[in-house]
N, C-alpha and C. Protein backbone atom coordinates (compact mmCIF):
# COMPACT_ATOMS: atom_id res chain seq x y z
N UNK A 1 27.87 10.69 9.00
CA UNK A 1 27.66 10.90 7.59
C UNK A 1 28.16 9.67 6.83
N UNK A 2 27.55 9.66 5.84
CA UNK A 2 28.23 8.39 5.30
C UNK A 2 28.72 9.12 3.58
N UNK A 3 29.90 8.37 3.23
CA UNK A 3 30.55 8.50 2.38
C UNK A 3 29.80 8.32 1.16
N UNK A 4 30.18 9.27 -0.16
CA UNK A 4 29.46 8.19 -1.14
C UNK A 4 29.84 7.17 -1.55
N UNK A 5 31.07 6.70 -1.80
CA UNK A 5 32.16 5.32 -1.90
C UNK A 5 31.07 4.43 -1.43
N UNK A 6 30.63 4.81 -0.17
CA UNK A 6 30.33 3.23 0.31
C UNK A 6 29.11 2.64 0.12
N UNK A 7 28.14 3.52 -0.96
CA UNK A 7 26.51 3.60 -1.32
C UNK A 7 26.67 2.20 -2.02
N UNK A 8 27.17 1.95 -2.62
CA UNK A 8 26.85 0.46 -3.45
C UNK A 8 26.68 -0.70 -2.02
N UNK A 9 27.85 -1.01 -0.94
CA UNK A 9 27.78 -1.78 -0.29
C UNK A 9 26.20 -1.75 0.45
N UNK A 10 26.16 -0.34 0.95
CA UNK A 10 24.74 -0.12 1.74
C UNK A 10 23.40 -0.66 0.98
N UNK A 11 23.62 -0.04 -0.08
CA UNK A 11 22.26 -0.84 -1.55
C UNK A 11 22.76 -2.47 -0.68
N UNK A 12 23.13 -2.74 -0.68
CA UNK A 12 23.63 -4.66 -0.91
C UNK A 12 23.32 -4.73 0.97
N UNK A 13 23.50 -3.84 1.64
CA UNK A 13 23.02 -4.36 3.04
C UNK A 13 21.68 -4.36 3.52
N UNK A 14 20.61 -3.17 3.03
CA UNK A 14 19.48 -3.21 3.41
C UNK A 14 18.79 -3.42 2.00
N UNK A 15 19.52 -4.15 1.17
CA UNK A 15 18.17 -4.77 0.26
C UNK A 15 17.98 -6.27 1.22
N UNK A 16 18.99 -6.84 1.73
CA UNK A 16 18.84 -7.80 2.53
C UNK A 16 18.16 -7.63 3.88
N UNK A 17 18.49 -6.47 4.54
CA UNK A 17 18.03 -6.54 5.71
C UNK A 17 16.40 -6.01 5.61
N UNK A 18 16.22 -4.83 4.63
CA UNK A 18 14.45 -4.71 4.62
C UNK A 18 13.83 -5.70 5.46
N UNK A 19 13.80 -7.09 4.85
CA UNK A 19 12.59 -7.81 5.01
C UNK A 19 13.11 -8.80 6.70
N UNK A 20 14.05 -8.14 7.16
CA UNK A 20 14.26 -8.74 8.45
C UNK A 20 13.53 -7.56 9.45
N UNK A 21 13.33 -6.30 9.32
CA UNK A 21 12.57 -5.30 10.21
C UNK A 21 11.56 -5.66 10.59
N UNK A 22 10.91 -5.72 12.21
CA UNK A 22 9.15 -6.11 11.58
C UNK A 22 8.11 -4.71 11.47
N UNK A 23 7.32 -5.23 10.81
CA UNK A 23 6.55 -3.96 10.51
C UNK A 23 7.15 -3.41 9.48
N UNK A 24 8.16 -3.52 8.66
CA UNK A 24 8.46 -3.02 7.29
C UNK A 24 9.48 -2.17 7.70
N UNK A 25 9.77 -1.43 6.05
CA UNK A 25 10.60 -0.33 6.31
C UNK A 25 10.93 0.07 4.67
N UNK A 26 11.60 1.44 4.58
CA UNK A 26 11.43 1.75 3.31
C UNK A 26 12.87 2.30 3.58
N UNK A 27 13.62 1.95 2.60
CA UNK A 27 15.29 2.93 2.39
C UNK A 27 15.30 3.65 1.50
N UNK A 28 15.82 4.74 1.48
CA UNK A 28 15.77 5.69 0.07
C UNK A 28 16.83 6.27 0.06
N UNK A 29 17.37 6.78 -1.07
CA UNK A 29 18.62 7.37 -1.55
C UNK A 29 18.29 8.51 -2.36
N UNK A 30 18.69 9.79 -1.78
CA UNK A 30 18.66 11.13 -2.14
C UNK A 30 19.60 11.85 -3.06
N UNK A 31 19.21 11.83 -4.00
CA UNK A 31 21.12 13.20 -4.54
C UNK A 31 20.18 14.09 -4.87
N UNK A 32 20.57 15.27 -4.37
CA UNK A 32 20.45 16.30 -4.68
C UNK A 32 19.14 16.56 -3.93
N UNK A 33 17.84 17.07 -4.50
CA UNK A 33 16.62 16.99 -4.36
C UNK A 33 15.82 15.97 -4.59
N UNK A 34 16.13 14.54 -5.23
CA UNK A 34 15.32 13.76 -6.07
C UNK A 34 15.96 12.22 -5.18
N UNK A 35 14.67 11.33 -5.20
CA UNK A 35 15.02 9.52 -4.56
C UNK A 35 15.57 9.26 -6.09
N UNK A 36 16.93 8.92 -5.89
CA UNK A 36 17.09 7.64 -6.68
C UNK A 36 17.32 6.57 -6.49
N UNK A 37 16.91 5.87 -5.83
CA UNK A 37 16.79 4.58 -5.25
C UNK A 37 15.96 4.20 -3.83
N UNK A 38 15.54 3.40 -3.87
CA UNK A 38 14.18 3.04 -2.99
C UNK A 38 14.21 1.47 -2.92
N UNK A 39 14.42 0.96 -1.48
CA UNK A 39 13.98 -0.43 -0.97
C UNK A 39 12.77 -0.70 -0.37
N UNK A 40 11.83 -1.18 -0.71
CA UNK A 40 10.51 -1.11 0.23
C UNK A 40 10.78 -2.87 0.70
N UNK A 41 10.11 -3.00 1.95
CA UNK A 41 10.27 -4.37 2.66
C UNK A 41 8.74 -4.94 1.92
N UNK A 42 9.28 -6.29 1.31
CA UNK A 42 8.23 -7.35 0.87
C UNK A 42 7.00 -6.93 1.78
N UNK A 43 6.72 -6.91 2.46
CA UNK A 43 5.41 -6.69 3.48
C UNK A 43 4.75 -5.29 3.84
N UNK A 44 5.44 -4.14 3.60
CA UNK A 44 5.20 -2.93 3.37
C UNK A 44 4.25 -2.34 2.26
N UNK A 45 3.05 -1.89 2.44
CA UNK A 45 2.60 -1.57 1.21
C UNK A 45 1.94 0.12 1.84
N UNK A 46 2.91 0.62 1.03
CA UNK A 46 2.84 2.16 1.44
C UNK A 46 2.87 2.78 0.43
N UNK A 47 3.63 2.74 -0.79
CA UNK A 47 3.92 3.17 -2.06
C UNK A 47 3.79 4.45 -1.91
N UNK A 48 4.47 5.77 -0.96
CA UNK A 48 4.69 6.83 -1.39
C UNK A 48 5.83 7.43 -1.35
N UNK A 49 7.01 6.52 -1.38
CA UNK A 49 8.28 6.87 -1.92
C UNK A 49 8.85 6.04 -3.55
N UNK A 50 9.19 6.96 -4.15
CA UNK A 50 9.54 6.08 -5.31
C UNK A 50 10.83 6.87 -5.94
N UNK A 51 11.31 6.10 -7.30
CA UNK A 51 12.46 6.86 -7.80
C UNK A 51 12.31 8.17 -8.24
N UNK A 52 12.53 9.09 -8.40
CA UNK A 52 12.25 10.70 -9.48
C UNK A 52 11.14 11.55 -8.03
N UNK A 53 10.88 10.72 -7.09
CA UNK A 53 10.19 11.22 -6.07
C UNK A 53 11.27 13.13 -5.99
N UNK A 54 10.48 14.69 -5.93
CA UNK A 54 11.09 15.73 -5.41
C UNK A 54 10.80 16.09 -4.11
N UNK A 55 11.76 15.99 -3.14
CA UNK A 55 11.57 16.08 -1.75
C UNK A 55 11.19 17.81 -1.31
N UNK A 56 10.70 18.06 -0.66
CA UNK A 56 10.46 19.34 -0.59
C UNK A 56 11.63 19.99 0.48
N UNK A 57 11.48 21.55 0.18
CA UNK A 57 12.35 21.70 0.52
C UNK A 57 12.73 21.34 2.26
N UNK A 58 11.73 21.48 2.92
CA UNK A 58 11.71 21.80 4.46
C UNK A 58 11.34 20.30 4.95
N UNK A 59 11.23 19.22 4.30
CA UNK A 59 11.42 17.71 4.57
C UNK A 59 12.69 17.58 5.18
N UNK A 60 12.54 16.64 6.48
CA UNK A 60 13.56 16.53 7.62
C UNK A 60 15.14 15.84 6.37
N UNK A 61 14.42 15.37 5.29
CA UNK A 61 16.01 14.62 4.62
C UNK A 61 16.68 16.21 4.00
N UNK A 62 16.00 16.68 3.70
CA UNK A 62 16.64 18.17 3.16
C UNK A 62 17.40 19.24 3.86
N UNK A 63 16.51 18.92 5.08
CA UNK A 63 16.99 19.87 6.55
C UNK A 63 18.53 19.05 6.73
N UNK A 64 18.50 17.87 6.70
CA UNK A 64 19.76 17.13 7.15
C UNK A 64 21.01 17.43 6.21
N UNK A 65 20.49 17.24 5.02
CA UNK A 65 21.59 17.30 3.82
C UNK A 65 22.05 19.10 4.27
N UNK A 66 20.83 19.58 4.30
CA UNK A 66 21.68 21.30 4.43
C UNK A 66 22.59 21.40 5.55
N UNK A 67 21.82 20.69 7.03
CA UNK A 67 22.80 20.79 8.27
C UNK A 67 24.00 19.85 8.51
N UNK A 68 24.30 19.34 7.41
CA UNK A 68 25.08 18.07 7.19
C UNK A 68 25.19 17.26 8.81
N UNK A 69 23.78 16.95 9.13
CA UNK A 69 23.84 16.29 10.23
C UNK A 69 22.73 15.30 9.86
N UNK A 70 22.86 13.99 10.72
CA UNK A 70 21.68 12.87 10.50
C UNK A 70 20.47 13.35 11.75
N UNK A 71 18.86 13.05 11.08
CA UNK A 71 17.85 14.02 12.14
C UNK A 71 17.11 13.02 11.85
N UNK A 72 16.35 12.74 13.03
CA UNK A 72 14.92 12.09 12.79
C UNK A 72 13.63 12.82 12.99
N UNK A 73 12.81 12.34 12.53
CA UNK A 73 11.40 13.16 12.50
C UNK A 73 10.28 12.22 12.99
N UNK A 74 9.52 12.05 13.57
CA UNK A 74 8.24 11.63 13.24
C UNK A 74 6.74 12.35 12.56
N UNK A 75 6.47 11.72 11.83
CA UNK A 75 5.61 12.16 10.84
C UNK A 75 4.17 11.90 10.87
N UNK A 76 3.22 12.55 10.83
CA UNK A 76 1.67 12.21 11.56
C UNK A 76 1.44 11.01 10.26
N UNK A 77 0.32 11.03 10.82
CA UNK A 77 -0.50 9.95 9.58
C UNK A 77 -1.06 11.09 7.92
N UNK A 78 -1.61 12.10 8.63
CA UNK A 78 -1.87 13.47 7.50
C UNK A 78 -0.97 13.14 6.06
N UNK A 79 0.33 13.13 6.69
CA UNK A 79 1.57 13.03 5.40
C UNK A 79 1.37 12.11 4.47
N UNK A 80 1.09 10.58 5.49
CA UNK A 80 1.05 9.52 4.19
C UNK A 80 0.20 8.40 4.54
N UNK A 81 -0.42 9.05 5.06
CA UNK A 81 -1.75 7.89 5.30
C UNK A 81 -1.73 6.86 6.33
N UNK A 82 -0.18 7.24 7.01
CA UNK A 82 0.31 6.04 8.40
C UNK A 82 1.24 6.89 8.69
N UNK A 83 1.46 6.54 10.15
CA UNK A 83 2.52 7.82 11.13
C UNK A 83 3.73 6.81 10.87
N UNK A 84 4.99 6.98 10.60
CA UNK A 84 5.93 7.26 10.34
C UNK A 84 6.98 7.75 10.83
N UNK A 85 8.27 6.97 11.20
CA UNK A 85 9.43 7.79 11.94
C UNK A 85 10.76 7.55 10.19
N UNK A 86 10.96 8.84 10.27
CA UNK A 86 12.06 9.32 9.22
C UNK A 86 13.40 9.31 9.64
N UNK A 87 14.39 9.18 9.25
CA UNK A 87 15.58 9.35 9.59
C UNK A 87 16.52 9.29 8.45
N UNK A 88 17.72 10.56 8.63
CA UNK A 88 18.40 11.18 7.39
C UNK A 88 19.35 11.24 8.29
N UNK A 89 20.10 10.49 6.66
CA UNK A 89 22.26 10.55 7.65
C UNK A 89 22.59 11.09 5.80
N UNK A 90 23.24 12.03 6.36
CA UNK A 90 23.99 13.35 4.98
C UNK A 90 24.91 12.51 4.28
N UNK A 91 24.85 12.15 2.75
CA UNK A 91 25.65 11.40 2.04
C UNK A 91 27.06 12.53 2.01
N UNK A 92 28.26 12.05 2.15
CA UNK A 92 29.47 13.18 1.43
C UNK A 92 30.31 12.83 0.13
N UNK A 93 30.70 13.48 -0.64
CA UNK A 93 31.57 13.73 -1.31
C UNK A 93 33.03 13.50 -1.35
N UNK A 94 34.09 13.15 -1.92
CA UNK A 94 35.53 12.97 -1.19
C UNK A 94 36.04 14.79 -0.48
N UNK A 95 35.70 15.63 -1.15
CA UNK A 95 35.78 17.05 -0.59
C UNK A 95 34.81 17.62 0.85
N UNK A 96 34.06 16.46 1.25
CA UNK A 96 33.53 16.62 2.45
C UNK A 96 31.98 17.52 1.99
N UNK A 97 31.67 17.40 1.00
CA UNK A 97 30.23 18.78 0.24
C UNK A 97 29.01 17.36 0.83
N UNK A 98 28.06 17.70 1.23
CA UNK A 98 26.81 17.07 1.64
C UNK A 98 26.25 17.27 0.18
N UNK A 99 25.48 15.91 -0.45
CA UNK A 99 25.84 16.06 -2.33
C UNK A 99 24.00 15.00 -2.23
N UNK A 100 23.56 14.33 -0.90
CA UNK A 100 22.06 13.95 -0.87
C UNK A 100 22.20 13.24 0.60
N UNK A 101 21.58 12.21 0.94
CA UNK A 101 21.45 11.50 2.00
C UNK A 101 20.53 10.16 1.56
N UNK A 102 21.14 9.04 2.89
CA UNK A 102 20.60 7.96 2.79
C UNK A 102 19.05 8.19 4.18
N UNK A 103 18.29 7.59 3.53
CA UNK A 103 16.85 7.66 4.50
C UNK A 103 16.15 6.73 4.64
N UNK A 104 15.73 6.09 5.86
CA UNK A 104 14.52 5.08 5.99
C UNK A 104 13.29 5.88 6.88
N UNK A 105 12.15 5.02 6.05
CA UNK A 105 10.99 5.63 6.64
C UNK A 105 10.20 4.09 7.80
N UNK A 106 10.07 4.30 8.44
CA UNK A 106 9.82 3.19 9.71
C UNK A 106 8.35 3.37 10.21
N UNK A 107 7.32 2.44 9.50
CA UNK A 107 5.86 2.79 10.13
C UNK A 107 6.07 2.55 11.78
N UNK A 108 5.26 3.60 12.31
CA UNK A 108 5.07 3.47 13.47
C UNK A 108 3.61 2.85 14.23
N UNK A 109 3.80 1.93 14.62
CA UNK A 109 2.68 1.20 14.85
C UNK A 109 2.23 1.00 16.51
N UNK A 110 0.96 1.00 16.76
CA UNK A 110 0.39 0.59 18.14
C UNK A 110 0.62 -0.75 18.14
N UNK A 111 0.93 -0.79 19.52
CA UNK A 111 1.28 -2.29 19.72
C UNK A 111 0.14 -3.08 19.49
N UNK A 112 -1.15 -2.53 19.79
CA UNK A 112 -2.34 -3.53 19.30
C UNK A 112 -2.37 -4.15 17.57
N UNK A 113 -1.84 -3.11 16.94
CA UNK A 113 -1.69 -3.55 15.70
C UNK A 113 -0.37 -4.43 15.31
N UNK A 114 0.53 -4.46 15.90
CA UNK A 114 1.72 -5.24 15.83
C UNK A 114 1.19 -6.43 15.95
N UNK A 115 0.82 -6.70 17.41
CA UNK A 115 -0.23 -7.85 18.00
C UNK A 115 -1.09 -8.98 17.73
N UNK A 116 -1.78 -7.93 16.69
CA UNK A 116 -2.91 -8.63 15.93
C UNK A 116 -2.70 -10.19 15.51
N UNK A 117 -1.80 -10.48 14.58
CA UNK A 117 -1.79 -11.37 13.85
C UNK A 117 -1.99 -12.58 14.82
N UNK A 118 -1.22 -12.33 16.12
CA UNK A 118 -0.57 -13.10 17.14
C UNK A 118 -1.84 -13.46 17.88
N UNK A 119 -2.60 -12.22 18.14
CA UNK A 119 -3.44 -12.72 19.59
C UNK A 119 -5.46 -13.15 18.63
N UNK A 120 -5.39 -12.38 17.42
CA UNK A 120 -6.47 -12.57 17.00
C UNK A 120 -7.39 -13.76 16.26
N UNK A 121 -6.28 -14.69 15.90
CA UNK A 121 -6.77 -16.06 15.62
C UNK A 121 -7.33 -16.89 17.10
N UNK A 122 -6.66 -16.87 18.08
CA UNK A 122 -6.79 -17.52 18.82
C UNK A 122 -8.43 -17.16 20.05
N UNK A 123 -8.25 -15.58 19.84
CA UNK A 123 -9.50 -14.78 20.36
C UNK A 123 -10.56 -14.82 19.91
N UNK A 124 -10.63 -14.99 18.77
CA UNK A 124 -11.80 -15.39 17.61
C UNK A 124 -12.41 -17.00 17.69
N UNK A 125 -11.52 -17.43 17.88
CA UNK A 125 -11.81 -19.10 18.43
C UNK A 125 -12.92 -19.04 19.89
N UNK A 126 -12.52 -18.41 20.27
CA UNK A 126 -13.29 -18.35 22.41
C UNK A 126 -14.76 -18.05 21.84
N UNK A 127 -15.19 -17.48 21.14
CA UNK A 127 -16.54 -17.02 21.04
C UNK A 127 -17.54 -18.35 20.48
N UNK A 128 -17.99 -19.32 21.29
CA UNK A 128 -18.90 -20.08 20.59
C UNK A 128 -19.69 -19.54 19.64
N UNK A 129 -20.44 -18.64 19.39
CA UNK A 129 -21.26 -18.11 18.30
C UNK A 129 -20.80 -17.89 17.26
N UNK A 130 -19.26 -17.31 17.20
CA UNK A 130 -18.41 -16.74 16.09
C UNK A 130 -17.96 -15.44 16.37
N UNK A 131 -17.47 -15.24 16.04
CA UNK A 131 -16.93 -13.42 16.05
C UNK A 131 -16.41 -13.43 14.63
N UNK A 132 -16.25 -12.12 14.51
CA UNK A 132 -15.39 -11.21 13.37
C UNK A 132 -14.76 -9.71 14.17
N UNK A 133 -13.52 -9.96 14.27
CA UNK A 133 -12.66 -8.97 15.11
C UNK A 133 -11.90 -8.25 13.64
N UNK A 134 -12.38 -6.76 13.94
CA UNK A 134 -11.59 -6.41 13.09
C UNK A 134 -10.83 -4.93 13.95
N UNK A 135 -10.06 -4.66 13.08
CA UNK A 135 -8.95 -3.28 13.96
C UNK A 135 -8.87 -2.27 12.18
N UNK A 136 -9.37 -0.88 12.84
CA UNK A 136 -9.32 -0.33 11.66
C UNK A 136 -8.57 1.21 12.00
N UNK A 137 -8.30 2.10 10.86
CA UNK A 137 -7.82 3.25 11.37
C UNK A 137 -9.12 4.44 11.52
N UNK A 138 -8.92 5.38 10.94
CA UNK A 138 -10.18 6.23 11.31
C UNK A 138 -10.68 5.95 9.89
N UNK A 139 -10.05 5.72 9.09
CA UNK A 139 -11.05 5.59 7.84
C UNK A 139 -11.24 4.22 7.28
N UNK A 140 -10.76 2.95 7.36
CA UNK A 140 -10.70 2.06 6.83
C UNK A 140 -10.56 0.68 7.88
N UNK A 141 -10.96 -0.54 7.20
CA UNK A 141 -10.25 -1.75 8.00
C UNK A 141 -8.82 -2.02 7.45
N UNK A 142 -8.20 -2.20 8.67
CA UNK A 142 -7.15 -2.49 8.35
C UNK A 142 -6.88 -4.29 8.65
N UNK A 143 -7.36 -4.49 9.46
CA UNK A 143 -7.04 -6.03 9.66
C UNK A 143 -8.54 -6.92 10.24
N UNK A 144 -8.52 -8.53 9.72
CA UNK A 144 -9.72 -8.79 10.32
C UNK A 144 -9.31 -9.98 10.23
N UNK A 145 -9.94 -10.85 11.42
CA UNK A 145 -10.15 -12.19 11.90
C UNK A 145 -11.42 -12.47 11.99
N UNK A 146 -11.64 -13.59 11.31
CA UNK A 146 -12.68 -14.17 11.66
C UNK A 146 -13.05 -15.75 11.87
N UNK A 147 -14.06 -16.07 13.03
CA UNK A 147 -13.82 -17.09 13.33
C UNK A 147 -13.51 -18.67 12.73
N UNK A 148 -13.86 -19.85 12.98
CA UNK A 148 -14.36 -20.41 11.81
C UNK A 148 -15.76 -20.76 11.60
N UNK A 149 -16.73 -20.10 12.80
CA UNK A 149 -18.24 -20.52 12.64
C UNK A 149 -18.90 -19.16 11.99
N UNK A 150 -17.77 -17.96 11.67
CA UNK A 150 -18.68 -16.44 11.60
C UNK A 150 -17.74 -15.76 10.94
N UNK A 151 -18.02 -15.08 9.83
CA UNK A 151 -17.59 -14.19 9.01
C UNK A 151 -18.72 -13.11 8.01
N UNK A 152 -18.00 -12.30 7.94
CA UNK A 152 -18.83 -11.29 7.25
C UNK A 152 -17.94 -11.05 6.19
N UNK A 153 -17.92 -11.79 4.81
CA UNK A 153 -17.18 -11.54 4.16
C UNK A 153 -16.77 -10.29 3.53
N UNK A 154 -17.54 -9.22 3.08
CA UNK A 154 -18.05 -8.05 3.02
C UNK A 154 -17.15 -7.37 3.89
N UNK A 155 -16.98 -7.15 4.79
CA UNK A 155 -15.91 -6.45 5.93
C UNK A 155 -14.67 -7.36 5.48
N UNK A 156 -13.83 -6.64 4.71
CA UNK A 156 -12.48 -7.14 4.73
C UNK A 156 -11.44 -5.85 4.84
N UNK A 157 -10.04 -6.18 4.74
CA UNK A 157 -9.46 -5.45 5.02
C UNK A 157 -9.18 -4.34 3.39
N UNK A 158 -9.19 -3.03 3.80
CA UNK A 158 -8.79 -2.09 3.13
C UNK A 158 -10.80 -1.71 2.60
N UNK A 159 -11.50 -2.22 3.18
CA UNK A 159 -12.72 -1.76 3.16
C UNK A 159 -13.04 -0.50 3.61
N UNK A 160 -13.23 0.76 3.54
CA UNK A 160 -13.92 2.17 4.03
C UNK A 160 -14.69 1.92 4.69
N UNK A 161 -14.97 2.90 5.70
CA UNK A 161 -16.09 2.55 7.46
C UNK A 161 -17.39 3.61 6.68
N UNK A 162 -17.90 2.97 6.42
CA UNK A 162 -19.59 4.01 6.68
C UNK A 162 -19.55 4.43 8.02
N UNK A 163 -20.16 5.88 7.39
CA UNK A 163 -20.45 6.74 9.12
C UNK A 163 -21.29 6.17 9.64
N UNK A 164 -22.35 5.30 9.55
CA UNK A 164 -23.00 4.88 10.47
C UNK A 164 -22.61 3.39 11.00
N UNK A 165 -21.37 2.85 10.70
CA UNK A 165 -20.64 1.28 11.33
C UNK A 165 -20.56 2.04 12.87
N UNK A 166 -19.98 0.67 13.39
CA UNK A 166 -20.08 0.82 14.47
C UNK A 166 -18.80 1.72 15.16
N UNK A 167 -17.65 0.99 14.18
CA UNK A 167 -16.30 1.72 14.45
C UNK A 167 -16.18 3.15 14.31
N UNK A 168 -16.91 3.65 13.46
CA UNK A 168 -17.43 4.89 13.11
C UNK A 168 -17.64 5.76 14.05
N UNK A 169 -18.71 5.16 14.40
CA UNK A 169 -19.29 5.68 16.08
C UNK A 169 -18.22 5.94 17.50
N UNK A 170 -17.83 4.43 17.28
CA UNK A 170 -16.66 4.14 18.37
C UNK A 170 -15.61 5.53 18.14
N UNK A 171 -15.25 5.01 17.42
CA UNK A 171 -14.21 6.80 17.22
C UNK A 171 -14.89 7.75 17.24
N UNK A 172 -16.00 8.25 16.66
CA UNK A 172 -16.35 9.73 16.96
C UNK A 172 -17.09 10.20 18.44
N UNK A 173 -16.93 8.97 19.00
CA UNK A 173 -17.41 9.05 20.43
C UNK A 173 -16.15 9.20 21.72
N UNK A 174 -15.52 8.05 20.55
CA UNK A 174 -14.06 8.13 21.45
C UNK A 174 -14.04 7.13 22.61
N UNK A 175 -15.42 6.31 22.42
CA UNK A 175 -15.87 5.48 24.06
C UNK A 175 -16.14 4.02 22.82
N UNK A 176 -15.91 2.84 23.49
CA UNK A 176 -16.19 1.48 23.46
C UNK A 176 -17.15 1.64 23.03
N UNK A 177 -17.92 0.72 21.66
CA UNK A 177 -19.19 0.91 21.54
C UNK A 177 -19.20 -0.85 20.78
N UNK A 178 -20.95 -1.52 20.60
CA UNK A 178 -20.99 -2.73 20.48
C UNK A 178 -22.56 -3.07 20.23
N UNK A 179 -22.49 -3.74 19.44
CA UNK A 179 -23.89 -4.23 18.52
C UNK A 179 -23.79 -5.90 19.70
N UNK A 180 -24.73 -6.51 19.73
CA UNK A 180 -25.25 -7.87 20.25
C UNK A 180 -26.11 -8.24 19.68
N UNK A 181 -26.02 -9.39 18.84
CA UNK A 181 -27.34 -10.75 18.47
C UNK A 181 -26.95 -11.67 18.67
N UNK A 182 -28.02 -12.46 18.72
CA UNK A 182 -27.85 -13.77 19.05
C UNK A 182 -26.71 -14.57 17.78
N UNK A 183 -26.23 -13.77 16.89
CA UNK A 183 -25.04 -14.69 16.40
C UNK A 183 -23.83 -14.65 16.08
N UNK A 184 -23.90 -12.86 16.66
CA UNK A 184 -22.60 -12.52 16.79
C UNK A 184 -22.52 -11.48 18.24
N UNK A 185 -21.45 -11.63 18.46
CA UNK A 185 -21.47 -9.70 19.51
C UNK A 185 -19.61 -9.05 18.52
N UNK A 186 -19.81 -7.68 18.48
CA UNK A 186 -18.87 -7.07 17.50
C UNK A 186 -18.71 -5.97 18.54
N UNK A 187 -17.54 -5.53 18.52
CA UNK A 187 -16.82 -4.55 19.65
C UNK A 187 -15.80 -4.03 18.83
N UNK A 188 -15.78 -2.77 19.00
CA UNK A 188 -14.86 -2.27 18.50
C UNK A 188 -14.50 -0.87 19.54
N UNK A 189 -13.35 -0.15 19.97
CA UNK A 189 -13.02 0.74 19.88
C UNK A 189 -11.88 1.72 19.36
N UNK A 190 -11.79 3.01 19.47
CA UNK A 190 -11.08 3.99 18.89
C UNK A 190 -9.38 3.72 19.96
């Protein structure tokens, strides 16, 4: 549990450390039912924790503050649009009363998507014709490379998949699927 005394120092440790996590991270500070305070990491763009945020009741930070114990959760994508690992440590009082809790929310990511940045410039290069590699979730692009002889500017990231794209398919098939012309070949799977 952590004390409340020591909430100012903690504000002053992970406003610094946020942007050292990779893949982001979000800190939040609970009293009572309500965030009053929220660190999101420079590179995080999630925006569904904020200040005056009301936690519900049966949310793992609420469960914690009642069991005055620290709990982690993982959280589907359903909740907030990306899966998510939670974790709640019970703020105390000098009388020992559980009074909110400190919380970070930690996207949880496939290593292919961690990856990306790393292996997809260089993969995009191998294709004499050009490629455009993109990695999306079930509804959207999320990331895209493209070569320097081939781009589809139009496909960028945070773009929505028409049901009839290919990725579309690929996921509702659940199997590798792939278009070929002579000036590109595009692969995608689920």
């Amino acid at each position: 549990m952590i004390s409340k005394q020591s909430l100012d120092a903690l504000k002053t440790f992970t406003e610094f450390e946020a942007n050292l996590i990779p893949g982001g991270v979000v800190y939040g500070i609970i009293e009572g039912d309500t965030m009053t305070w929220v660190k999101y990491s420079d590179n995080l763009d999630l925006n569904v924790f904020y200040v005056g945020l009301k936690l519900d009741h049966n949310s793992t930070t609420m469960t914690a503050i009642r069991e005055k114990r620290a709990m982690s959760q993982n959280v589907p994508r359903s909740a907030y649009g990306t899966r998510l690992t939670i974790s709640s440590i019970p703020i105390i009082d000098e009388q020992g009363n559980s009074i909110g809790a400190f919380s970070m929310a930690i996207p949880k990511l496939h290593p292919v998507v961690k990856a990306f940045p790393d292996f997809a410039p260089m993969l995009s290069e191998m294709f004499s014709e050009g490629v455009q590699l993109r990695l999306t979730d079930l509804n959207k692009i999320v990331l895209t490379q493209s070569s320097q002889k081939f781009d589809i500017p139009s496909l960028k990231e945070g773009v929505s998949l028409n049901e009839n794209s290919i990725e579309s398919k690929a996921i509702k098939s659940k199997k590798a699927s792939g278009r070929r012309s002579r000036y590109s070949r595009i692969w995608s799977s689920s």
